[in-house]
N, C-alpha and C. Protein backbone atom coordinates (compact mmCIF):
# COMPACT_ATOMS: atom_id res chain seq x y z
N UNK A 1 -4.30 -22.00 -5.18
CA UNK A 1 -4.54 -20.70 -5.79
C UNK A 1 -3.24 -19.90 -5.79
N UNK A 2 -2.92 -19.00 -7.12
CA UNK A 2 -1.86 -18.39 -6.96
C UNK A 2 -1.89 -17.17 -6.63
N UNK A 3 -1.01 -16.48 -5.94
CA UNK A 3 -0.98 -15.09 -5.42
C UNK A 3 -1.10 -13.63 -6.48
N UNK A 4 -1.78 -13.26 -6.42
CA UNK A 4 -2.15 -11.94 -7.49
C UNK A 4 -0.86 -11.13 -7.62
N UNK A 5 -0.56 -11.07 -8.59
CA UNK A 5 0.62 -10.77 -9.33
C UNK A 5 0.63 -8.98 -8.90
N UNK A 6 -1.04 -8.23 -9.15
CA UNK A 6 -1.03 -7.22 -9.51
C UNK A 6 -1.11 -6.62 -8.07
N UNK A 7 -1.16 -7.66 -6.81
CA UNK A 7 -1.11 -7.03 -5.92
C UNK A 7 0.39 -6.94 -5.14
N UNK A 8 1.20 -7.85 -5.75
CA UNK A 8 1.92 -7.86 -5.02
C UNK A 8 3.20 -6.64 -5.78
N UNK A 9 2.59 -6.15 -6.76
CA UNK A 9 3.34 -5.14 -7.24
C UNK A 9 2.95 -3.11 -6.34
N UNK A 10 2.22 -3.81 -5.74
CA UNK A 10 1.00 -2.60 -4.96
C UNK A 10 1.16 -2.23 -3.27
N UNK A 11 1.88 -3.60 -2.98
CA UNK A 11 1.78 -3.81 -1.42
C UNK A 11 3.00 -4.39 -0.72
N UNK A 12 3.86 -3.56 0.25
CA UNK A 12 4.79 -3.90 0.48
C UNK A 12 5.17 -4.52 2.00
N UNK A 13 5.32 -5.87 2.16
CA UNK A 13 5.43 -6.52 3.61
C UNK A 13 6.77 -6.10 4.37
N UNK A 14 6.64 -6.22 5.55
CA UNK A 14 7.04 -5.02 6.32
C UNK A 14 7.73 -7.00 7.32
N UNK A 15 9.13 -7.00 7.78
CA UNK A 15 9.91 -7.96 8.64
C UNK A 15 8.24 -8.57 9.50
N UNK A 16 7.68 -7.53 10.14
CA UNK A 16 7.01 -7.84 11.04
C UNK A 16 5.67 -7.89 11.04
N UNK A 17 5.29 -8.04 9.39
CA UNK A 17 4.32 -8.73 8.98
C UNK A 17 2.94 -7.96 8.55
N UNK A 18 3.15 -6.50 8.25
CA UNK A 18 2.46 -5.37 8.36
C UNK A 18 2.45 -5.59 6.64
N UNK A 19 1.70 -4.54 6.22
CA UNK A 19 1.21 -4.48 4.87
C UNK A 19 1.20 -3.01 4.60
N UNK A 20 1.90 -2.90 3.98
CA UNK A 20 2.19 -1.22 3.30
C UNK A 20 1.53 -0.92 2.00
N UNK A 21 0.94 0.19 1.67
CA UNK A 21 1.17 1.04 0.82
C UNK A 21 0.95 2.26 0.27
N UNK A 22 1.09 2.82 -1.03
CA UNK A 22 1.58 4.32 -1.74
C UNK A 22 0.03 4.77 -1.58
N UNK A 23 0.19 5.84 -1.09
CA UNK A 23 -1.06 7.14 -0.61
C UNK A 23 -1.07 7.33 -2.22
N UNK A 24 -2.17 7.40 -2.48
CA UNK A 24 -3.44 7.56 -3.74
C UNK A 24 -3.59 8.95 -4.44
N UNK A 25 -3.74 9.32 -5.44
CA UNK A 25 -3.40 10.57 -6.11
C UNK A 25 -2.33 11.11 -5.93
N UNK A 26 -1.55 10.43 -6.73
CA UNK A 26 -0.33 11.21 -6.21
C UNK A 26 0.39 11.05 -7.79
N UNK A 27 -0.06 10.82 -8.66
CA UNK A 27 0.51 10.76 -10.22
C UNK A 27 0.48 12.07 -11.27
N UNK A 28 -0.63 12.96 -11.39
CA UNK A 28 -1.18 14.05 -11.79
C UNK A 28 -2.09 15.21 -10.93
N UNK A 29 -1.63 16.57 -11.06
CA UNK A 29 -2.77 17.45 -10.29
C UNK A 29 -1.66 17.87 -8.90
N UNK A 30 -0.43 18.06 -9.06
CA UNK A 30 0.49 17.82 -7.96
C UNK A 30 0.46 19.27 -8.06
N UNK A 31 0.82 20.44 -8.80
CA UNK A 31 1.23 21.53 -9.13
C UNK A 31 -0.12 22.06 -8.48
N UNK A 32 -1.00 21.50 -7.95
CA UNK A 32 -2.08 22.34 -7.10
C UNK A 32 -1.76 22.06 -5.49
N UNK A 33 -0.79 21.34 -5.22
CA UNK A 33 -0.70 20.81 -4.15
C UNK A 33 0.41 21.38 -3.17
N UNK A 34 0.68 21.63 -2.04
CA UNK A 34 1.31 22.02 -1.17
C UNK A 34 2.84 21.28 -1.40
N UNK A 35 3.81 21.74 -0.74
CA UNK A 35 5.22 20.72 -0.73
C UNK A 35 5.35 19.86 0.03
N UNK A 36 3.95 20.40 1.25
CA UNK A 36 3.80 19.66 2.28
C UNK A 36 3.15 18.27 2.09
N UNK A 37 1.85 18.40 1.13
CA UNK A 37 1.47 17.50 0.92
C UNK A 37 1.94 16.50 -0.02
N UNK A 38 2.60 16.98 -0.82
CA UNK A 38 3.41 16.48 -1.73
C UNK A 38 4.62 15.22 -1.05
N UNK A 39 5.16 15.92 -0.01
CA UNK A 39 6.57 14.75 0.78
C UNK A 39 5.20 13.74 1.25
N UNK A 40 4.48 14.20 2.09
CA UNK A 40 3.87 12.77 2.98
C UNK A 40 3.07 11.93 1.92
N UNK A 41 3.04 12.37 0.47
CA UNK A 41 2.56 11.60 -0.38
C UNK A 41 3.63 10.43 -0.56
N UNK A 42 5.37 10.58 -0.45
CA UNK A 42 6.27 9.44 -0.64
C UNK A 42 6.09 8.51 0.19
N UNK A 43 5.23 8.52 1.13
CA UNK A 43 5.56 7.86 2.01
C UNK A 43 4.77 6.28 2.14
N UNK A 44 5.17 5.45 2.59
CA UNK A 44 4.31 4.10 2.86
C UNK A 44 3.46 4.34 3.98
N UNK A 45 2.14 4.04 3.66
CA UNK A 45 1.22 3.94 5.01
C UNK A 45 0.80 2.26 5.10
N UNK A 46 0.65 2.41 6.62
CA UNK A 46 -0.26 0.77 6.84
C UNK A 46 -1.36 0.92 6.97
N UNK A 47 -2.14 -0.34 5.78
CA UNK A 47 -3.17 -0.34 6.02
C UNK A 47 -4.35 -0.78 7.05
N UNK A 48 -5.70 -0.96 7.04
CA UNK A 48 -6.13 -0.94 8.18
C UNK A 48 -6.29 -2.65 8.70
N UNK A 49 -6.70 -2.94 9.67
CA UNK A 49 -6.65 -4.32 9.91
C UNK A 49 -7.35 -5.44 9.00
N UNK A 50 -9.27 -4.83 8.92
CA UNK A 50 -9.50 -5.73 8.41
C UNK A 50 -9.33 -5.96 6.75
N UNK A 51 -8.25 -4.87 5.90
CA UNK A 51 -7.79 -4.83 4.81
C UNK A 51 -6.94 -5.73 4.07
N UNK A 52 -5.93 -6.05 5.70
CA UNK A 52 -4.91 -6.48 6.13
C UNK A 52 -5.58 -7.91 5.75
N UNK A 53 -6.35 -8.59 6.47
CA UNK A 53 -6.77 -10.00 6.44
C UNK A 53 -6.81 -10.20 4.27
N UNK A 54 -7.89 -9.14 4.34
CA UNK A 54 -8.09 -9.67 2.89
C UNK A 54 -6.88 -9.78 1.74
N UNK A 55 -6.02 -8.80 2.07
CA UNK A 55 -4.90 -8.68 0.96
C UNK A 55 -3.88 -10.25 1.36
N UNK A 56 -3.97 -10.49 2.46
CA UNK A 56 -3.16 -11.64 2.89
C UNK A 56 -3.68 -12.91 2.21
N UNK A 57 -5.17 -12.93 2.14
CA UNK A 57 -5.68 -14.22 1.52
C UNK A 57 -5.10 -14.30 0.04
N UNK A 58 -5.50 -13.29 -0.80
CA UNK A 58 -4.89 -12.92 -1.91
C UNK A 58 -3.44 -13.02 -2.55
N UNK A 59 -3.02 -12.54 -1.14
CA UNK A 59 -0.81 -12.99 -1.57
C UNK A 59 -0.82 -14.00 -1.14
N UNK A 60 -1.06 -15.16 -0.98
CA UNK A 60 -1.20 -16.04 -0.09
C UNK A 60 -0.53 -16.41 0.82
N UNK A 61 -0.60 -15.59 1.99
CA UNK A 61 0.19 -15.29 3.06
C UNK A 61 -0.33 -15.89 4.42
N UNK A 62 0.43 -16.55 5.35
CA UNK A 62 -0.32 -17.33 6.26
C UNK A 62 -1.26 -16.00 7.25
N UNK A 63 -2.34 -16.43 8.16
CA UNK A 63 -2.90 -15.22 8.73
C UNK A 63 -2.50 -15.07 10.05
């Protein structure tokens, strides 16, 4: 099976094997939003564990 193209444009692996990515609404509707909320929107978050398993099957990434 090959690794989903559309995820791996979505999710960013981390040296130590973690799975990142871009906090959600963050394209339109910004000009209602704080500056505050706005910076911690750049940021990469990790996702949660058992998320983690599934996106790995998908990139086909060992577990």
């Amino acid at each position: 099976m090959k690794a989903k193209k559309a995820l791996l444009k979505r999710f960013k692996i981390t040296g130590t094997g973690k799975i990142l990515h871009r906090k959600a609404g963050q394209n339109h509707y910004r000009s209602k939003k704080t500056g505050e909320d706005r910076r911690k929107g750049r940021k990469w978050i990790e996702i949660s564990k058992g998320e983690t398993k599934k996106i790995r099957k998908f990139l086909q990434l060992k577990v």
